[in-house]
N, C-alpha and C. Protein backbone atom coordinates (compact mmCIF):
# COMPACT_ATOMS: atom_id res chain seq x y z
N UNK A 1 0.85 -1.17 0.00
CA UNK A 1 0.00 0.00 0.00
C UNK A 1 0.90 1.24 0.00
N UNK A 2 0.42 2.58 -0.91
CA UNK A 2 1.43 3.45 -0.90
C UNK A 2 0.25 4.68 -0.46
N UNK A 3 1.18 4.86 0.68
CA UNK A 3 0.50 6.39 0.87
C UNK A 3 1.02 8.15 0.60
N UNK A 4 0.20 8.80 -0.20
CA UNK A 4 0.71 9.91 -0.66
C UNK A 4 0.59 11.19 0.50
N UNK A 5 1.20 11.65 0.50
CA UNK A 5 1.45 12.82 1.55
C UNK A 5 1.63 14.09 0.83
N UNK A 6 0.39 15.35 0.88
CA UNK A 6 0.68 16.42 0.56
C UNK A 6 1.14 17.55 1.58
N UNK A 7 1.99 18.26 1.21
CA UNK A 7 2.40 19.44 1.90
C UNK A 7 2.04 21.03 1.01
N UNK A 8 1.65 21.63 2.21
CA UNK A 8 0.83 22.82 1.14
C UNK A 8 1.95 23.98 2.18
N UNK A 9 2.87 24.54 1.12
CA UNK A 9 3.60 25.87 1.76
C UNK A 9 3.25 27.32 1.01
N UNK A 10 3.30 28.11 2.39
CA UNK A 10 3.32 29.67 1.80
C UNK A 10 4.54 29.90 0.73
N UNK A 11 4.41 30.62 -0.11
CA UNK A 11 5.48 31.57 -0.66
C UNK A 11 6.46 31.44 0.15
N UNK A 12 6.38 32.30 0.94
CA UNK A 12 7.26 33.26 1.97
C UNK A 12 7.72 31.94 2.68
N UNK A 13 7.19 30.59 2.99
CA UNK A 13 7.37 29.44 3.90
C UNK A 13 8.59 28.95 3.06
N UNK A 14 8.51 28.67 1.35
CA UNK A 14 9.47 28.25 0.12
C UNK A 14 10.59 29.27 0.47
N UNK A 15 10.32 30.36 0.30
CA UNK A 15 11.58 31.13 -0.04
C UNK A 15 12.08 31.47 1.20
N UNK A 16 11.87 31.15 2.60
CA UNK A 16 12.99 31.08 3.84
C UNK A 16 13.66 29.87 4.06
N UNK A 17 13.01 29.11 3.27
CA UNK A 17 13.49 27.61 3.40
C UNK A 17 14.45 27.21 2.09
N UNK A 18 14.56 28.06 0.87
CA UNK A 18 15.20 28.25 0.02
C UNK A 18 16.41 29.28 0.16
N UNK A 19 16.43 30.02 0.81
CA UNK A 19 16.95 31.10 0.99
C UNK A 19 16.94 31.77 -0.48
N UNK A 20 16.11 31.84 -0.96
CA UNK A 20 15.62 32.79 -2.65
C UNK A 20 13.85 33.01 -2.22
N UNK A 21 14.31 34.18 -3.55
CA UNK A 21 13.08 35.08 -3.28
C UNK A 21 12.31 34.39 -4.96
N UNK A 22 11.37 34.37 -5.22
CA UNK A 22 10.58 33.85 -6.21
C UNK A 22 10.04 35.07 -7.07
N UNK A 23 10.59 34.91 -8.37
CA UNK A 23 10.65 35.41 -9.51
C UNK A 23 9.21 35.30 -10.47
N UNK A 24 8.24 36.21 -10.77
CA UNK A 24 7.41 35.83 -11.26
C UNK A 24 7.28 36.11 -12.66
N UNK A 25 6.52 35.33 -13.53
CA UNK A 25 6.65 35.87 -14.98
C UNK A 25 5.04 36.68 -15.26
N UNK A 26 4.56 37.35 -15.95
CA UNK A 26 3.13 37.48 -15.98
C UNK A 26 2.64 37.42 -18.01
N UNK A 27 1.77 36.85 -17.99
CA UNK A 27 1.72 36.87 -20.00
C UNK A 27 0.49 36.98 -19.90
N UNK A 28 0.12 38.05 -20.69
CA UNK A 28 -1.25 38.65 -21.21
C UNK A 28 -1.91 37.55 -22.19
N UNK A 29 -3.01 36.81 -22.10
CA UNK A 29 -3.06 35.67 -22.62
C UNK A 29 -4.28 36.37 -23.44
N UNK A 30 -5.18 37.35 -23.18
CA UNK A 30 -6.51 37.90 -23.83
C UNK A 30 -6.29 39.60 -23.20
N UNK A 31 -7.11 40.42 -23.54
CA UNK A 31 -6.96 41.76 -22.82
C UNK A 31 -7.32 41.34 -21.35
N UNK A 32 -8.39 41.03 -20.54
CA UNK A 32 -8.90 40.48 -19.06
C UNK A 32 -8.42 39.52 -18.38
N UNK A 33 -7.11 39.07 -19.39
CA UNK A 33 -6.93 37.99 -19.07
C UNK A 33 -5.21 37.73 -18.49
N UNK A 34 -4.34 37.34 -17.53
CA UNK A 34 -3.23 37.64 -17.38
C UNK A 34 -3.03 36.09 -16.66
N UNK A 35 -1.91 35.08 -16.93
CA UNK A 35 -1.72 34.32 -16.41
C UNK A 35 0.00 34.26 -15.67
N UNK A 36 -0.16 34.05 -14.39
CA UNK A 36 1.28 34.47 -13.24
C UNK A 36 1.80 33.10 -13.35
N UNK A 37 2.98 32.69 -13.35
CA UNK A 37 4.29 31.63 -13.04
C UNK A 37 5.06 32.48 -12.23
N UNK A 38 6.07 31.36 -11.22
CA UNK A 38 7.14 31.22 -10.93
C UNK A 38 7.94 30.98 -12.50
N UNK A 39 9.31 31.87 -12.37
CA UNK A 39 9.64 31.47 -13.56
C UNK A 39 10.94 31.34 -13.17
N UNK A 40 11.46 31.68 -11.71
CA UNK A 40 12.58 30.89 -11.59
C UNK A 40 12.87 31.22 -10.06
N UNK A 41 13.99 31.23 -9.35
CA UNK A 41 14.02 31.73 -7.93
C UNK A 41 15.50 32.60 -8.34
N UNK A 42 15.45 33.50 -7.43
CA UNK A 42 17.23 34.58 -7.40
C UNK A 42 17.25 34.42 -5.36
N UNK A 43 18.87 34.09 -5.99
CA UNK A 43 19.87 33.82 -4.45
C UNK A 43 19.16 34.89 -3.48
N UNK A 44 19.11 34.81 -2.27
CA UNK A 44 19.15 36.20 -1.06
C UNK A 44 20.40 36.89 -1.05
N UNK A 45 20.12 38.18 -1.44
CA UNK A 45 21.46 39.15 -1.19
C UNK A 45 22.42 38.78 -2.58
N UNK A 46 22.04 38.16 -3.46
CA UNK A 46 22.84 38.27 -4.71
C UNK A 46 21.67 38.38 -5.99
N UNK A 47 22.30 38.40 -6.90
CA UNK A 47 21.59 38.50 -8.12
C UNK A 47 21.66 36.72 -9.14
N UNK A 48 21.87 35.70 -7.87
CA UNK A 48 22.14 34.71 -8.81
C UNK A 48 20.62 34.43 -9.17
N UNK A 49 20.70 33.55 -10.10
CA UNK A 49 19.51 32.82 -10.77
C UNK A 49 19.27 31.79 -10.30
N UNK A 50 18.43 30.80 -9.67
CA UNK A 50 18.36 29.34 -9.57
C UNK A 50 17.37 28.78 -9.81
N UNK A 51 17.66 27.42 -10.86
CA UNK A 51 16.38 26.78 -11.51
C UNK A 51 15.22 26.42 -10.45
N UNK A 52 14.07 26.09 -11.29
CA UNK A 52 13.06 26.01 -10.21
C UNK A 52 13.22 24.32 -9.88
N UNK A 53 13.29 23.60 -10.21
CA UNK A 53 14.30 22.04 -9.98
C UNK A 53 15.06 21.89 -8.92
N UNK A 54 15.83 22.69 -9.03
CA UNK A 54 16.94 22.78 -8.24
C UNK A 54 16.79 23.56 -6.67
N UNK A 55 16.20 24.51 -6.47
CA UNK A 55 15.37 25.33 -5.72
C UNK A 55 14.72 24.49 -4.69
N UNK A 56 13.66 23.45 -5.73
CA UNK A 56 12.95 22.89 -4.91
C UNK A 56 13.03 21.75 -4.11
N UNK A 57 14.46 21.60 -4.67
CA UNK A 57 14.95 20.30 -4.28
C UNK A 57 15.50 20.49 -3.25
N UNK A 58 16.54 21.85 -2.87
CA UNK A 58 16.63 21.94 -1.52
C UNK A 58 15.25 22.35 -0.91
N UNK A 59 14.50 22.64 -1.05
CA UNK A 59 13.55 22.69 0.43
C UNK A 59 12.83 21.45 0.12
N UNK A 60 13.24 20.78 -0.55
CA UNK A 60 13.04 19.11 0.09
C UNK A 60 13.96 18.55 0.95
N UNK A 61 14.87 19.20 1.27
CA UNK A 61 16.02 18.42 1.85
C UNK A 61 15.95 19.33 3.23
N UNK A 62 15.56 20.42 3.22
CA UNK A 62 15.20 20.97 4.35
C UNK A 62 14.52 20.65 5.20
N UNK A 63 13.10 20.60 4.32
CA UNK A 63 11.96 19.54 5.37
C UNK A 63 12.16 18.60 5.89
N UNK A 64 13.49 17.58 4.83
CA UNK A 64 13.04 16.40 5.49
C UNK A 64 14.23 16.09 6.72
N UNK A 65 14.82 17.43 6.40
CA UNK A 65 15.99 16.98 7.72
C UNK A 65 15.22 17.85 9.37
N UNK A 66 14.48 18.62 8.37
CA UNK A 66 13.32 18.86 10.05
C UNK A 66 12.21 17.68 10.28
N UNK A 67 12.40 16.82 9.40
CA UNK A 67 11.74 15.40 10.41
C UNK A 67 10.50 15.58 10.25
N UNK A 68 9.58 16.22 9.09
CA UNK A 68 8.32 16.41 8.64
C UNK A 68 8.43 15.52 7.27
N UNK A 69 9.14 14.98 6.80
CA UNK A 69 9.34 14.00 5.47
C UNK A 69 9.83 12.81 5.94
N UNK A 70 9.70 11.57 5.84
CA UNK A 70 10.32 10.61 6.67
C UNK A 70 11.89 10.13 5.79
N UNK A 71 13.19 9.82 6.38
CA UNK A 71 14.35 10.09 5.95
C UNK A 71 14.58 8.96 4.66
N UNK A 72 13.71 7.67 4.62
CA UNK A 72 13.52 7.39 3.19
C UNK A 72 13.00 7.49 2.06
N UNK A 73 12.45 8.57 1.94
CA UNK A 73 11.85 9.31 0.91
C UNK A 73 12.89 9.67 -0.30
N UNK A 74 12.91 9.34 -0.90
CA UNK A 74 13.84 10.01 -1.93
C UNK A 74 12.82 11.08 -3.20
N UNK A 75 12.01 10.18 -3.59
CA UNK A 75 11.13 11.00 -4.99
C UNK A 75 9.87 11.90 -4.31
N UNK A 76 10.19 12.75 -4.85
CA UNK A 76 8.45 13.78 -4.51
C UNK A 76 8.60 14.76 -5.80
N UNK A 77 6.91 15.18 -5.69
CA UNK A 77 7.28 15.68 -6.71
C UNK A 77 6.44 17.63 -6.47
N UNK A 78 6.46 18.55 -7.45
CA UNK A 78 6.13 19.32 -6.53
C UNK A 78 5.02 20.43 -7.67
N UNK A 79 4.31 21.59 -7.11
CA UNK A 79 3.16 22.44 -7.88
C UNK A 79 3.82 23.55 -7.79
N UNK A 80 4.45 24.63 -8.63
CA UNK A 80 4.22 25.84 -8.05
C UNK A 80 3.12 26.97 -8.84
N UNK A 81 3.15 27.86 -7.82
CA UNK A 81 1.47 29.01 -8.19
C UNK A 81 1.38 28.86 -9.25
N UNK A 82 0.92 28.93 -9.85
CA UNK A 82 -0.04 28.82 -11.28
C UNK A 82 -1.03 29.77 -11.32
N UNK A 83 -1.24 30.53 -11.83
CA UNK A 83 -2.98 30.98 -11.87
C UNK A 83 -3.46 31.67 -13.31
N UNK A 84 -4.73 31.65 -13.75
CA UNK A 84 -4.85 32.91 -14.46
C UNK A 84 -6.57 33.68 -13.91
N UNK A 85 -5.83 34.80 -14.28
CA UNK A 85 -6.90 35.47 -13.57
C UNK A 85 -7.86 36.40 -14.31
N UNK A 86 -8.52 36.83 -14.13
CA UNK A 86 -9.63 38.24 -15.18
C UNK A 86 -9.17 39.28 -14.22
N UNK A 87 -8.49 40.45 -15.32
CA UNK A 87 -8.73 41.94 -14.71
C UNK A 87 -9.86 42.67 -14.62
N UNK A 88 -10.42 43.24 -13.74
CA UNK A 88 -11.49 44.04 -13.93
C UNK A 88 -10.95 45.74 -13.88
N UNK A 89 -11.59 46.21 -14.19
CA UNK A 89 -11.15 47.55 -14.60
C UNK A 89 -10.91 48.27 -13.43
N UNK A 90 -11.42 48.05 -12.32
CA UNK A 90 -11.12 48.98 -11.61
C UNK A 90 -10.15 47.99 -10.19
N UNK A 91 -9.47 47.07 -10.85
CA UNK A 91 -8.65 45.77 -10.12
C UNK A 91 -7.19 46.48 -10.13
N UNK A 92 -7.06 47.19 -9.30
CA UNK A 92 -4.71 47.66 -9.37
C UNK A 92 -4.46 47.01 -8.73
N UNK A 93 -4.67 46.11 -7.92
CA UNK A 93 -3.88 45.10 -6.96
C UNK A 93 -3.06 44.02 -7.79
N UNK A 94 -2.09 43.66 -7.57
CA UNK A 94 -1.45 42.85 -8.08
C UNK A 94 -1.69 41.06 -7.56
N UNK A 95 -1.98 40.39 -7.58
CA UNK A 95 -2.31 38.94 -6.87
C UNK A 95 -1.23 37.76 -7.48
N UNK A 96 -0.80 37.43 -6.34
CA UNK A 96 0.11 36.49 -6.42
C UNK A 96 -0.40 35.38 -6.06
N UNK A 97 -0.17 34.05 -6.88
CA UNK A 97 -0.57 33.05 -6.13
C UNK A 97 0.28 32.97 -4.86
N UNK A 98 -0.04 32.15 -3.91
CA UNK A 98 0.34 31.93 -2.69
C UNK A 98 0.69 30.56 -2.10
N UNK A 99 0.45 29.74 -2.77
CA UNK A 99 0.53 28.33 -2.42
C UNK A 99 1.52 27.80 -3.12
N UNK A 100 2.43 26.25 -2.51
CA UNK A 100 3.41 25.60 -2.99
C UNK A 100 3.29 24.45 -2.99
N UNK A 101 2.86 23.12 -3.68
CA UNK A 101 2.35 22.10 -2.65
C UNK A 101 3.65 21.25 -3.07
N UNK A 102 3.69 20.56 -2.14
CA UNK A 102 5.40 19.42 -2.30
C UNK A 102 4.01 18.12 -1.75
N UNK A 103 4.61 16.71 -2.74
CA UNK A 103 3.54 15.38 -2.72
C UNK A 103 4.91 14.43 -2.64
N UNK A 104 4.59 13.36 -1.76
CA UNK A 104 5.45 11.92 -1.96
C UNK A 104 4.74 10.69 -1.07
N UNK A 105 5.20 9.94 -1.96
CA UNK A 105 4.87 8.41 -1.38
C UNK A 105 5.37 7.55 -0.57
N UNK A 106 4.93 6.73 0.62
CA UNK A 106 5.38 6.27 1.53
C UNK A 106 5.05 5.46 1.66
């Protein structure tokens, strides 16, 4: 029997546990229409770049050395924000997705 385990993290939960801040892309898909990605992560306090693969792979290794992943886990796999949204005309707020979910089997 395999049991799947989801983990649902803030933004802000990824990127202290990454030590990177999350890079967003935004593409006008219709005029009302705007769809947000992660499109990659940049170092804290530098200007490096780091894949989103790679990124996420340490805060897999983070979690699981805080003993919330059990230590034979090797494969998981992971979501980041996604969204698309409708502008309304009188909408200036900017909206970020907010959620991260990390999944593995046990």
């Amino acid at each position: 029997m395999n049991i799947t385990t989801i983990i649902e993290l803030e933004n802000h939960e990824v990127e202290d546990l990454a030590n990177a801040k999350m890079v967003f892309s935004q593409e006008h898909l219709h005029n009302n229409i705007i769809e947000t990605c992660v499109e990659c992560f940049k170092k804290e306090g530098s200007n490096k770049i780091l894949k989103i693969e790679d990124t996420m792979q340490k805060v897999f290794e983070n979690i699981k050395q805080k003993g919330i992943i059990p230590k034979q886990v090797v494969d998981f796999s992971f979501i980041m924000p996604s969204c698309e949204r409708v502008i309304h005309k009188n909408d200036n707020k900017n909206d970020v997705p907010q959620k991260v979910i990390i999944s593995f089997m046990s």
